[in-house]
PDB file of N, CA and C in Angstrom:
ATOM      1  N   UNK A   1      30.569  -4.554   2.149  1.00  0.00           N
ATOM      2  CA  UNK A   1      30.982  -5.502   1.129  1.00  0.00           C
ATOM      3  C   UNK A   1      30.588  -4.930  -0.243  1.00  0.00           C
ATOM      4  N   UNK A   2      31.470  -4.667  -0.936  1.00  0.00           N
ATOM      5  CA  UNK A   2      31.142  -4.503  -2.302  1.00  0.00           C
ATOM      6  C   UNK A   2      30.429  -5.080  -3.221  1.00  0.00           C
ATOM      7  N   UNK A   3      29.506  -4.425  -3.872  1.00  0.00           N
ATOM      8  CA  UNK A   3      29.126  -4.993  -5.180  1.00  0.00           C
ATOM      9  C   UNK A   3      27.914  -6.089  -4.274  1.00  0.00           C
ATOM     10  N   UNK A   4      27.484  -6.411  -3.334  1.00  0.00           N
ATOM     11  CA  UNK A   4      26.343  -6.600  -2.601  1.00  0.00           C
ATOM     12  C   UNK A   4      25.034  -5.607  -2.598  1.00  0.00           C
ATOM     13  N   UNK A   5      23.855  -6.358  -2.156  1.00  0.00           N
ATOM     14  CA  UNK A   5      22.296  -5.981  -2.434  1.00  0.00           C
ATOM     15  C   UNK A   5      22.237  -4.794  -1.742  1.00  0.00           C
ATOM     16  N   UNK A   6      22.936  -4.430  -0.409  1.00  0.00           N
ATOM     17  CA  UNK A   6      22.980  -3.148   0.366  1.00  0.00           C
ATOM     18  C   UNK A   6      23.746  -2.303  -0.464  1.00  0.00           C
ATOM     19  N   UNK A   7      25.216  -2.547  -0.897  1.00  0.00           N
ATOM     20  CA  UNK A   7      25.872  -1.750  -1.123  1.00  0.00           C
ATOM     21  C   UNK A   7      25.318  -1.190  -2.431  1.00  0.00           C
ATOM     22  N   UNK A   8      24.395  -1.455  -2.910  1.00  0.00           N
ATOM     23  CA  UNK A   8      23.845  -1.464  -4.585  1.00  0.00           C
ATOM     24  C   UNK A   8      22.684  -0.085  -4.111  1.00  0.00           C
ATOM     25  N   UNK A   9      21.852  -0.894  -2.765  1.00  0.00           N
ATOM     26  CA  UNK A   9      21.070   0.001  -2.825  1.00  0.00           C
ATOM     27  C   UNK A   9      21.509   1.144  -2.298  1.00  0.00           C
ATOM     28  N   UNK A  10      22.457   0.952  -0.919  1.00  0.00           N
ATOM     29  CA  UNK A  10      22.723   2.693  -0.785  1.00  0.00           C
ATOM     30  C   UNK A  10      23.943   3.674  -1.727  1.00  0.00           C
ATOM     31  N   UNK A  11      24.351   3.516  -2.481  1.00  0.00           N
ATOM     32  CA  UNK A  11      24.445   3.600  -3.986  1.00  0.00           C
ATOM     33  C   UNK A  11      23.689   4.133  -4.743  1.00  0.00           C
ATOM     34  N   UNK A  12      22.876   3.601  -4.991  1.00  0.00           N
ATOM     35  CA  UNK A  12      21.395   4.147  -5.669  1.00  0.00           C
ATOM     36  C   UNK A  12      20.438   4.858  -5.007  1.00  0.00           C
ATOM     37  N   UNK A  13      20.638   4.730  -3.830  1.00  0.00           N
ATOM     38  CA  UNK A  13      20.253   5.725  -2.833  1.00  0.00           C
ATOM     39  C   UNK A  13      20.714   7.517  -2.856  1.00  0.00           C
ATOM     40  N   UNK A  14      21.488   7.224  -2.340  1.00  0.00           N
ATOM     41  CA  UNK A  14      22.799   8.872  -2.554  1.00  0.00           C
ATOM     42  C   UNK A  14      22.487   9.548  -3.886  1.00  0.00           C
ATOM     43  N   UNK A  15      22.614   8.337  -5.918  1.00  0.00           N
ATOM     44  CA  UNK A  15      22.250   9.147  -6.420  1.00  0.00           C
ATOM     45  C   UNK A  15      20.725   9.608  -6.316  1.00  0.00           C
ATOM     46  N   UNK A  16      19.733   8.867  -5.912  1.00  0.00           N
ATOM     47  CA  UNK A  16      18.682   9.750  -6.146  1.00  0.00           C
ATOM     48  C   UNK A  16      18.520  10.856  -4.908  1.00  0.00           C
ATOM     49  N   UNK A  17      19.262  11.089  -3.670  1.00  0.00           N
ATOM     50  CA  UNK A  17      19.194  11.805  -3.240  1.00  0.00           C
ATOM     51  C   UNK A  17      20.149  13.206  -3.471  1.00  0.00           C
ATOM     52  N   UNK A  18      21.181  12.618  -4.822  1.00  0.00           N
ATOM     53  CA  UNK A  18      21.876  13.720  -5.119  1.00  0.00           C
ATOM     54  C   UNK A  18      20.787  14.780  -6.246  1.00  0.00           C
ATOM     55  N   UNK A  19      20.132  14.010  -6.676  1.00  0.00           N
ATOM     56  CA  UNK A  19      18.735  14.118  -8.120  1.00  0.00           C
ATOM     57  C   UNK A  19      17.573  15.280  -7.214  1.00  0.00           C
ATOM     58  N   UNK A  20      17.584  14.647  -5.959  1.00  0.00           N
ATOM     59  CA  UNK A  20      16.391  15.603  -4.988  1.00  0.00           C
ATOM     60  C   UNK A  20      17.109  16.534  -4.265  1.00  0.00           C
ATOM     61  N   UNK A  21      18.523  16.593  -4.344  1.00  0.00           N
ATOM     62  CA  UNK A  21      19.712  17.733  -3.586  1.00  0.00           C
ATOM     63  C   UNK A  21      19.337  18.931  -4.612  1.00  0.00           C
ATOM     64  N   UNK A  22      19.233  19.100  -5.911  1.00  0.00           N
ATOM     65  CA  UNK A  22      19.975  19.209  -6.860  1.00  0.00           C
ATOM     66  C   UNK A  22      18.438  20.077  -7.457  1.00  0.00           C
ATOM     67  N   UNK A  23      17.131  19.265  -7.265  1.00  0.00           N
ATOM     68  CA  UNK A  23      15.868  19.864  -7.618  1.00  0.00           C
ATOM     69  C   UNK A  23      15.137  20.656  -6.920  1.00  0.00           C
ATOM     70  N   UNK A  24      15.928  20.370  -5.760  1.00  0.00           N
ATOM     71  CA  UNK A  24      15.339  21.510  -4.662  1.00  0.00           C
ATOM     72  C   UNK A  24      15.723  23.088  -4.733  1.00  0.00           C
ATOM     73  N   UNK A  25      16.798  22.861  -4.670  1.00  0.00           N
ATOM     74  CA  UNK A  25      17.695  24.553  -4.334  1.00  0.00           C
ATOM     75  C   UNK A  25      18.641  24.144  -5.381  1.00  0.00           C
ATOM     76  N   UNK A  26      19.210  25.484  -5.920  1.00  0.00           N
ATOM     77  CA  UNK A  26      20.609  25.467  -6.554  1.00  0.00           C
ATOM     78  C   UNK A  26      21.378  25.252  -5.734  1.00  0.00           C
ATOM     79  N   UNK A  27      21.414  25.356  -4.057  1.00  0.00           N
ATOM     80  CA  UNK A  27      22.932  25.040  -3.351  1.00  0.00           C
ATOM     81  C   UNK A  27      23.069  23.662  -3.339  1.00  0.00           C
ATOM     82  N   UNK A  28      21.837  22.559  -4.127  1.00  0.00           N
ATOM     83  CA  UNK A  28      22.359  21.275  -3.766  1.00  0.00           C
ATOM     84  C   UNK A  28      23.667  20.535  -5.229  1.00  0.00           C
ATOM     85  N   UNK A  29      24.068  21.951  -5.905  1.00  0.00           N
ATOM     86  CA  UNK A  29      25.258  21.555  -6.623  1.00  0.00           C
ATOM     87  C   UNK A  29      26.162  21.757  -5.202  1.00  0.00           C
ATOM     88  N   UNK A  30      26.032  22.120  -4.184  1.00  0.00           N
ATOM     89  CA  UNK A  30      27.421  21.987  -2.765  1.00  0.00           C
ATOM     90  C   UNK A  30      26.953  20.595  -2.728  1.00  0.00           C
ATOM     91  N   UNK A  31      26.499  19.806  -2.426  1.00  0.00           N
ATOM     92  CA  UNK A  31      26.118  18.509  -2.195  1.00  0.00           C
ATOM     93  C   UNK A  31      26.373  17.803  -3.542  1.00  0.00           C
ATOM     94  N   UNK A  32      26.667  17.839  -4.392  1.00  0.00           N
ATOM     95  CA  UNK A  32      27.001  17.002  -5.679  1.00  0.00           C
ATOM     96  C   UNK A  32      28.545  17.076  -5.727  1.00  0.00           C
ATOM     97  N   UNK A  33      29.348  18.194  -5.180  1.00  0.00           N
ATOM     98  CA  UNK A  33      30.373  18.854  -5.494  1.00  0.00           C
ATOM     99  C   UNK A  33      30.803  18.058  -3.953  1.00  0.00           C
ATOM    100  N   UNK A  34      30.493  17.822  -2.768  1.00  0.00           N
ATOM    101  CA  UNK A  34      31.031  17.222  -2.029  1.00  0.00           C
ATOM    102  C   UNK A  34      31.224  15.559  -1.974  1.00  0.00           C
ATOM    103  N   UNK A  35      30.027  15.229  -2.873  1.00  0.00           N
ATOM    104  CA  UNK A  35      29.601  13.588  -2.779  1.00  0.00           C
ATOM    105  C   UNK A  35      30.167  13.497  -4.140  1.00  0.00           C
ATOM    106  N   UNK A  36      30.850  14.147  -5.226  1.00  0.00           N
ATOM    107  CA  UNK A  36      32.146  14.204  -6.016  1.00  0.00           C
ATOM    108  C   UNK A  36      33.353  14.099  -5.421  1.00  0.00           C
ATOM    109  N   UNK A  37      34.062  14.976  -4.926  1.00  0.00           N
ATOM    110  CA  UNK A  37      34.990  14.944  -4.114  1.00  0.00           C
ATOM    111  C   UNK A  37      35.518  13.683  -3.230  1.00  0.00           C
ATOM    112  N   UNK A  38      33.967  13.301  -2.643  1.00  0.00           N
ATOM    113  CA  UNK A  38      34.437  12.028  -1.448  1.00  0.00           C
ATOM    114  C   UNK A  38      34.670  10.646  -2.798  1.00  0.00           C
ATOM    115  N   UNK A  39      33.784  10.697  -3.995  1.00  0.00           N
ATOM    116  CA  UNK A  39      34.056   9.504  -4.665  1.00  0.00           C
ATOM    117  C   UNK A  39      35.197   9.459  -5.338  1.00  0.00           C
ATOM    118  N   UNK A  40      35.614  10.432  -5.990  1.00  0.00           N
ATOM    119  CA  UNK A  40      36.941  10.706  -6.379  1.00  0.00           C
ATOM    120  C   UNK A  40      38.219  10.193  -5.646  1.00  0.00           C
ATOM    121  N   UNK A  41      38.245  10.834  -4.683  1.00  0.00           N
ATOM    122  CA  UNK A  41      39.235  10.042  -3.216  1.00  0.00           C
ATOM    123  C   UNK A  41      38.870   8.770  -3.124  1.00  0.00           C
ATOM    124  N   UNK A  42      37.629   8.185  -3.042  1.00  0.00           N
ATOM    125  CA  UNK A  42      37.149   7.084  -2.672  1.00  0.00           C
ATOM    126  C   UNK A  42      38.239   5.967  -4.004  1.00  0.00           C
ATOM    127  N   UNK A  43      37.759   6.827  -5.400  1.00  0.00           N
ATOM    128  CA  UNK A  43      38.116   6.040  -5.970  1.00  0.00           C
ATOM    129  C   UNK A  43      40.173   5.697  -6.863  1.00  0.00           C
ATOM    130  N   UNK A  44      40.674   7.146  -6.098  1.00  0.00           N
ATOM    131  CA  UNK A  44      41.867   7.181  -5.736  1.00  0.00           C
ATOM    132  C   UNK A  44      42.605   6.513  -5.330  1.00  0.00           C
ATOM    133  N   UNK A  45      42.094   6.129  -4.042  1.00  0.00           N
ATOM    134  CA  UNK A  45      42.155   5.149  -3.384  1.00  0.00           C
ATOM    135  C   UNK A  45      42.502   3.437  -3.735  1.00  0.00           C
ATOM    136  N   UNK A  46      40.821   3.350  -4.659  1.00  0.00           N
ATOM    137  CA  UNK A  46      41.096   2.141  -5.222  1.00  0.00           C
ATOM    138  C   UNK A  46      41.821   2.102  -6.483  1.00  0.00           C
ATOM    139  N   UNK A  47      42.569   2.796  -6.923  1.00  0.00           N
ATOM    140  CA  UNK A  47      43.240   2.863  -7.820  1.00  0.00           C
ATOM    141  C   UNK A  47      44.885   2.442  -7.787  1.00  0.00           C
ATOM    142  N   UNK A  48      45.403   3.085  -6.372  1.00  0.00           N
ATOM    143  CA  UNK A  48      46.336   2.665  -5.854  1.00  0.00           C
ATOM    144  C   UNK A  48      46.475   1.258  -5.140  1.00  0.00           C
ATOM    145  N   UNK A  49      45.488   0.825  -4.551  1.00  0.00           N
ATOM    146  CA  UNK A  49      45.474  -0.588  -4.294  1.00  0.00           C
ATOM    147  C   UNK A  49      45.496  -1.786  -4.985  1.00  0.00           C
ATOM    148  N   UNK A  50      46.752  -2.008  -5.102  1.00  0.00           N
ATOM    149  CA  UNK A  50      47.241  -3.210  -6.178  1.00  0.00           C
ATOM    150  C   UNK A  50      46.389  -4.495  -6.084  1.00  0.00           C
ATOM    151  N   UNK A  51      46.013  -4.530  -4.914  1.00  0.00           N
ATOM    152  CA  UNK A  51      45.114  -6.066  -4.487  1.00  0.00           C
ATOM    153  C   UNK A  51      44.120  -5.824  -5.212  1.00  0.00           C
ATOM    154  N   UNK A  52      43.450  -4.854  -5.453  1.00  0.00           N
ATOM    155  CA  UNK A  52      42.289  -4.777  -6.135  1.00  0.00           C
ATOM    156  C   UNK A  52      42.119  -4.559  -7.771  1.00  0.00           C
ATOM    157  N   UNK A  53      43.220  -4.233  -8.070  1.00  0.00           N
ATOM    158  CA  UNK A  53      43.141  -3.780  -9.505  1.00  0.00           C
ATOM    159  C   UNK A  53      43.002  -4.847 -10.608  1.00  0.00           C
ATOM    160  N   UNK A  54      43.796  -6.332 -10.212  1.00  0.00           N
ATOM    161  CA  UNK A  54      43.247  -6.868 -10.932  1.00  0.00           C
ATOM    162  C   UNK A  54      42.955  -8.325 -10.123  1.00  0.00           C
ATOM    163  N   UNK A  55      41.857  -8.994 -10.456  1.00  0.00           N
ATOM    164  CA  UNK A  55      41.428 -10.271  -9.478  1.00  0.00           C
ATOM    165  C   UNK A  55      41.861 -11.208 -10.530  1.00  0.00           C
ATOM    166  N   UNK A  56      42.831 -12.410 -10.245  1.00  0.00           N
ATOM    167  CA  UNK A  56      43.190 -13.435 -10.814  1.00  0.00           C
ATOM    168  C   UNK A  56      41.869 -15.113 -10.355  1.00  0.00           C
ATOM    169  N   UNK A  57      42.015 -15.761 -11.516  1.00  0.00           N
ATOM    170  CA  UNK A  57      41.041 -16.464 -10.925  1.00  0.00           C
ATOM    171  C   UNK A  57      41.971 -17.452 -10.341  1.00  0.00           C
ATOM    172  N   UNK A  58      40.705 -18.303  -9.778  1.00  0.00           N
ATOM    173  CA  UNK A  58      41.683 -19.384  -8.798  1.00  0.00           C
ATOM    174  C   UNK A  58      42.135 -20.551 -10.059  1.00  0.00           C
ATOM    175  N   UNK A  59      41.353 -20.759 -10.473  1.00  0.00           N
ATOM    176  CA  UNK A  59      41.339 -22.138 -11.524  1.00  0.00           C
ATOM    177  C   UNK A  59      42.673 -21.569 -12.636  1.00  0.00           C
ATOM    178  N   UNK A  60      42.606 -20.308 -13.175  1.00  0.00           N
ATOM    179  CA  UNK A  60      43.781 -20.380 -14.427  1.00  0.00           C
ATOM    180  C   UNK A  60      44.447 -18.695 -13.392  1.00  0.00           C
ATOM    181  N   UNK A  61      45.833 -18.931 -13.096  1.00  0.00           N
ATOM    182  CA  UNK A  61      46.114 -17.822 -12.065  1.00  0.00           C
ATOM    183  C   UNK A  61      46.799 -16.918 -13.388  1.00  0.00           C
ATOM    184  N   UNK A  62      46.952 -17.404 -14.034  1.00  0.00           N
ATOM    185  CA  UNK A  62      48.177 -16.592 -15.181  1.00  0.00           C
ATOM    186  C   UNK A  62      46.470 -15.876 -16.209  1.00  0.00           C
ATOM    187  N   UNK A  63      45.431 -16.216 -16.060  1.00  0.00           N
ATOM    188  CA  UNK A  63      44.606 -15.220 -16.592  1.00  0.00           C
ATOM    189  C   UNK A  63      43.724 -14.246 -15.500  1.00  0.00           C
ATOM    190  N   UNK A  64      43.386 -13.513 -16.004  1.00  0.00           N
ATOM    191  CA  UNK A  64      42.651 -12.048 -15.420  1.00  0.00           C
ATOM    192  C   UNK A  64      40.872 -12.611 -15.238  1.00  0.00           C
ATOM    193  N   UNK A  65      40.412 -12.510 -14.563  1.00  0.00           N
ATOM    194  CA  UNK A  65      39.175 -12.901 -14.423  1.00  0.00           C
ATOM    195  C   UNK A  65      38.045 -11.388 -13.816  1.00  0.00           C
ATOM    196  N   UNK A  66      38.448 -11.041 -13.533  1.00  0.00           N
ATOM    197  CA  UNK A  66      37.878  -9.596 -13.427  1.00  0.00           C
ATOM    198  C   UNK A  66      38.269  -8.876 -13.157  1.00  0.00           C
ATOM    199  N   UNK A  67      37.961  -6.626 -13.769  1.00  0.00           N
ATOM    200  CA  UNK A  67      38.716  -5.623 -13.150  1.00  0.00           C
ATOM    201  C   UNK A  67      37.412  -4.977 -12.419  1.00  0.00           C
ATOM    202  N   UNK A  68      37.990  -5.415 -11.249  1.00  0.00           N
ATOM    203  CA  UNK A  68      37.328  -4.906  -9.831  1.00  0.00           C
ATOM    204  C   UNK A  68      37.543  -3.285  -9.736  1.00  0.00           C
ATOM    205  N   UNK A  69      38.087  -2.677 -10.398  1.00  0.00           N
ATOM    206  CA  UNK A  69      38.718  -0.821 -10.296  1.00  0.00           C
ATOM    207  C   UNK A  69      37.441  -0.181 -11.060  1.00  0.00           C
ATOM    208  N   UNK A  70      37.304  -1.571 -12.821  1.00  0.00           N
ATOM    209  CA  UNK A  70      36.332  -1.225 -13.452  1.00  0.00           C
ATOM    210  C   UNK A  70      35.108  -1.033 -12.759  1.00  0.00           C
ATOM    211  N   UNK A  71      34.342  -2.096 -12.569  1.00  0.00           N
ATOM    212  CA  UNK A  71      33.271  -2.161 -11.936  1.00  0.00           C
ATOM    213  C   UNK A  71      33.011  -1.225 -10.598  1.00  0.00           C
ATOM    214  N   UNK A  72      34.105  -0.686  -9.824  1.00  0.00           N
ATOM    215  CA  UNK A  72      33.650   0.114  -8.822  1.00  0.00           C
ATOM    216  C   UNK A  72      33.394   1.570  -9.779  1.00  0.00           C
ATOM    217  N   UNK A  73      33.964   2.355 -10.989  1.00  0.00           N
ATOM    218  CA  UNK A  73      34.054   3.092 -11.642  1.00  0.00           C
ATOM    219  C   UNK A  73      32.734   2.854 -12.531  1.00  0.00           C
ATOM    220  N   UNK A  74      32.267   1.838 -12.947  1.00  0.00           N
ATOM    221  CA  UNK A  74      31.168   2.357 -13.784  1.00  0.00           C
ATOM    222  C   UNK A  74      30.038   1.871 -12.957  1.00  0.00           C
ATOM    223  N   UNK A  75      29.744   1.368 -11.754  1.00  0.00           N
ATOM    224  CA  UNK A  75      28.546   1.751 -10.692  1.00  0.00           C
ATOM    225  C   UNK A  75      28.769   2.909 -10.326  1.00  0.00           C
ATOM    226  N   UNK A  76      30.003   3.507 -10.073  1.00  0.00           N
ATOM    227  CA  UNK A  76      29.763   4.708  -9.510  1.00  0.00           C
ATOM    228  C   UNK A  76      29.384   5.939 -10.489  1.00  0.00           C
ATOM    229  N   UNK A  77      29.886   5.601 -11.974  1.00  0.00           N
ATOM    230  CA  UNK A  77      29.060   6.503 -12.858  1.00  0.00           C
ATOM    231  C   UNK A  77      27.214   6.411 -13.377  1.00  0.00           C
ATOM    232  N   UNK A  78      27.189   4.717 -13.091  1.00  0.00           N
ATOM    233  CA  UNK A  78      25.853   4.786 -13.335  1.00  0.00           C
ATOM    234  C   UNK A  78      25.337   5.358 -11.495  1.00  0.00           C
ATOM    235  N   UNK A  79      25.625   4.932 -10.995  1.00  0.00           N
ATOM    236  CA  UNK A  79      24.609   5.319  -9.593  1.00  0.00           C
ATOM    237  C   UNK A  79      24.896   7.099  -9.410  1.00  0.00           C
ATOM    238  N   UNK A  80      25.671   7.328  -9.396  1.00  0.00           N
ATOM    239  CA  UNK A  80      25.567   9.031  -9.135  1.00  0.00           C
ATOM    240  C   UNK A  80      26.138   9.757 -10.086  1.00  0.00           C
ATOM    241  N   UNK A  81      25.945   9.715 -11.325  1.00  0.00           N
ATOM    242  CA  UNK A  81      25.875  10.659 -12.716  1.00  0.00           C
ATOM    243  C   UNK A  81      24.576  10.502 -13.335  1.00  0.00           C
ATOM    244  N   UNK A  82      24.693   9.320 -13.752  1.00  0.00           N
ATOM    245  CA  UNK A  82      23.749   9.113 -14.766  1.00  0.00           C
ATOM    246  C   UNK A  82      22.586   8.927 -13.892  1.00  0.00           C
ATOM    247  N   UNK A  83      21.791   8.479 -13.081  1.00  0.00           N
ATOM    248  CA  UNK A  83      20.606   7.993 -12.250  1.00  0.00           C
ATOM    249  C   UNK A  83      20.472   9.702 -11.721  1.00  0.00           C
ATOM    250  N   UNK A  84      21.421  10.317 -11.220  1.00  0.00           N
ATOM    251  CA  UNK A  84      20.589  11.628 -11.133  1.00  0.00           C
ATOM    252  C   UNK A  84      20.081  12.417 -12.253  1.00  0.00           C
ATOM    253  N   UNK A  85      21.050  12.435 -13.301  1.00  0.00           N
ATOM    254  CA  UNK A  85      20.622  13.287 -13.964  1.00  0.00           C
ATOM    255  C   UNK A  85      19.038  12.579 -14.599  1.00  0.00           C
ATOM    256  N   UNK A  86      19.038  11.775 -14.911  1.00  0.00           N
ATOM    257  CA  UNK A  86      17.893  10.921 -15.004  1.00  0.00           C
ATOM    258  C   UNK A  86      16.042  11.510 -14.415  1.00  0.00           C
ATOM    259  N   UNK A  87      16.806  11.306 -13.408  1.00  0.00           N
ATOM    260  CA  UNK A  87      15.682  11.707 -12.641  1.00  0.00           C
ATOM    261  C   UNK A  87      15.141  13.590 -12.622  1.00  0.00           C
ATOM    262  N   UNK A  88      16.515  14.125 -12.627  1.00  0.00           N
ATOM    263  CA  UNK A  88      16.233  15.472 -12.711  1.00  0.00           C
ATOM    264  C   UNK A  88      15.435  16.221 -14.043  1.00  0.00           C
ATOM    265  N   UNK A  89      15.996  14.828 -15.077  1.00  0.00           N
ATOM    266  CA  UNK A  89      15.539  15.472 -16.288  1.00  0.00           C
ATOM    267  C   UNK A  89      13.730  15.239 -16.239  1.00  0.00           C
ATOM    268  N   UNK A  90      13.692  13.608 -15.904  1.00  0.00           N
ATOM    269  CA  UNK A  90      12.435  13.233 -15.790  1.00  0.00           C
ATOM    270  C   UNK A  90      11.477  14.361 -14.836  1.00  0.00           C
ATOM    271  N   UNK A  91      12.213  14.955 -13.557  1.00  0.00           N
ATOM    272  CA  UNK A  91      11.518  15.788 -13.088  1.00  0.00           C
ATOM    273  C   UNK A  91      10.625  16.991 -13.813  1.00  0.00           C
ATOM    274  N   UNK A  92      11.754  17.943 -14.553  1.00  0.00           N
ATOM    275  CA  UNK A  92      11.307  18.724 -15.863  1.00  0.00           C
ATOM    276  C   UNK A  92      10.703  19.107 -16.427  1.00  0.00           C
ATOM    277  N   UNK A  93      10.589  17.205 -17.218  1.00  0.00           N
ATOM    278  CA  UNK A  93       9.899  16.365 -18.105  1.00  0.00           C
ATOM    279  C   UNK A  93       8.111  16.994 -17.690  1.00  0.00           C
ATOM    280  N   UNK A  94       8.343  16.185 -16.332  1.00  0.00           N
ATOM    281  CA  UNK A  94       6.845  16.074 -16.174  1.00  0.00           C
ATOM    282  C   UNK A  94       6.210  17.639 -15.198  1.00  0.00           C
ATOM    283  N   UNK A  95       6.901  18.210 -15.479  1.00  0.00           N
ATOM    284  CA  UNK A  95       6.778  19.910 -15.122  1.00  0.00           C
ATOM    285  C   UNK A  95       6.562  20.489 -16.394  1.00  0.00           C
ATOM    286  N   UNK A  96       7.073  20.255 -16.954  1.00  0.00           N
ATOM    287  CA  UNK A  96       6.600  20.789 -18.561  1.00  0.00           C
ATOM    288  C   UNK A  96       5.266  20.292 -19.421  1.00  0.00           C
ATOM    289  N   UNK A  97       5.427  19.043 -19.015  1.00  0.00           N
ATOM    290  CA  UNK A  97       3.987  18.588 -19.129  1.00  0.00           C
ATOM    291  C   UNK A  97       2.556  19.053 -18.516  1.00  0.00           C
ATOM    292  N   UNK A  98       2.855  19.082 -17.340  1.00  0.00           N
ATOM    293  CA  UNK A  98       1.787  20.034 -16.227  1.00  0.00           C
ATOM    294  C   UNK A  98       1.488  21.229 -16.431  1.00  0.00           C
ATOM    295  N   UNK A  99       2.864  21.951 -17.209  1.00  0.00           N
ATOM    296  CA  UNK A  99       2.878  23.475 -17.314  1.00  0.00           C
ATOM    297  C   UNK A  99       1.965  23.754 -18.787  1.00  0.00           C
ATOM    298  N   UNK A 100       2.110  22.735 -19.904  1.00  0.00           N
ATOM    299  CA  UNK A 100       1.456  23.462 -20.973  1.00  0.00           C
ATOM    300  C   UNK A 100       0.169  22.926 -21.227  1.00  0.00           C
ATOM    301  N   UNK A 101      -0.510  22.419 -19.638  1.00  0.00           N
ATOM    302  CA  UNK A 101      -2.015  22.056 -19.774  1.00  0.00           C
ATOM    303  C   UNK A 101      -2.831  22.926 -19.469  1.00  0.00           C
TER     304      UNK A 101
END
């Protein structure tokens, strides 16, 4: 189910495991570059699906009450763009800190 407490967390899950793909080895850009790929399609997908693109409300049907395309598009930029890089930077961060003590 979308946009639910699970679906939020494993979401936020993936990016920080794309953040620890990514700090480990350089091959975990293959793992950013695949879990790209699948969201891309993923979100292809919902792009073409007319049911979803725009949700009418029940009470006024002739207005727009939410874009459901939106919201899957900017969780998926905050949960696996921005939350990794986040973390990777913070990683760094506090490596650089350690390093000039």
């Amino acid at each position: 189910m979308p946009f639910s407490a699970p679906w939020w967390f494993w979401l936020s899950l993936t990016g920080v495991s794309l953040a620890g793909a990514l700090g480990v080895k350089f091959v975990g850009l293959f793992i950013i570059l695949q879990v790209g790929l699948n969201t891309i399609a993923d979100l292809w997908y919902l792009f073409g699906d007319l049911s979803l693109s725009l949700k009418m409300c029940k009470d006024h049907p002739a207005t727009v009450c939410e874009v459901t395309v939106g919201k899957h598009l900017t969780a998926r930029v905050l949960c696996l763009i921005v939350l990794p890089l986040a973390l990777y930077t913070a990683t760094f961060a506090v490596h650089f800190m350690v390093l000039s003590k």
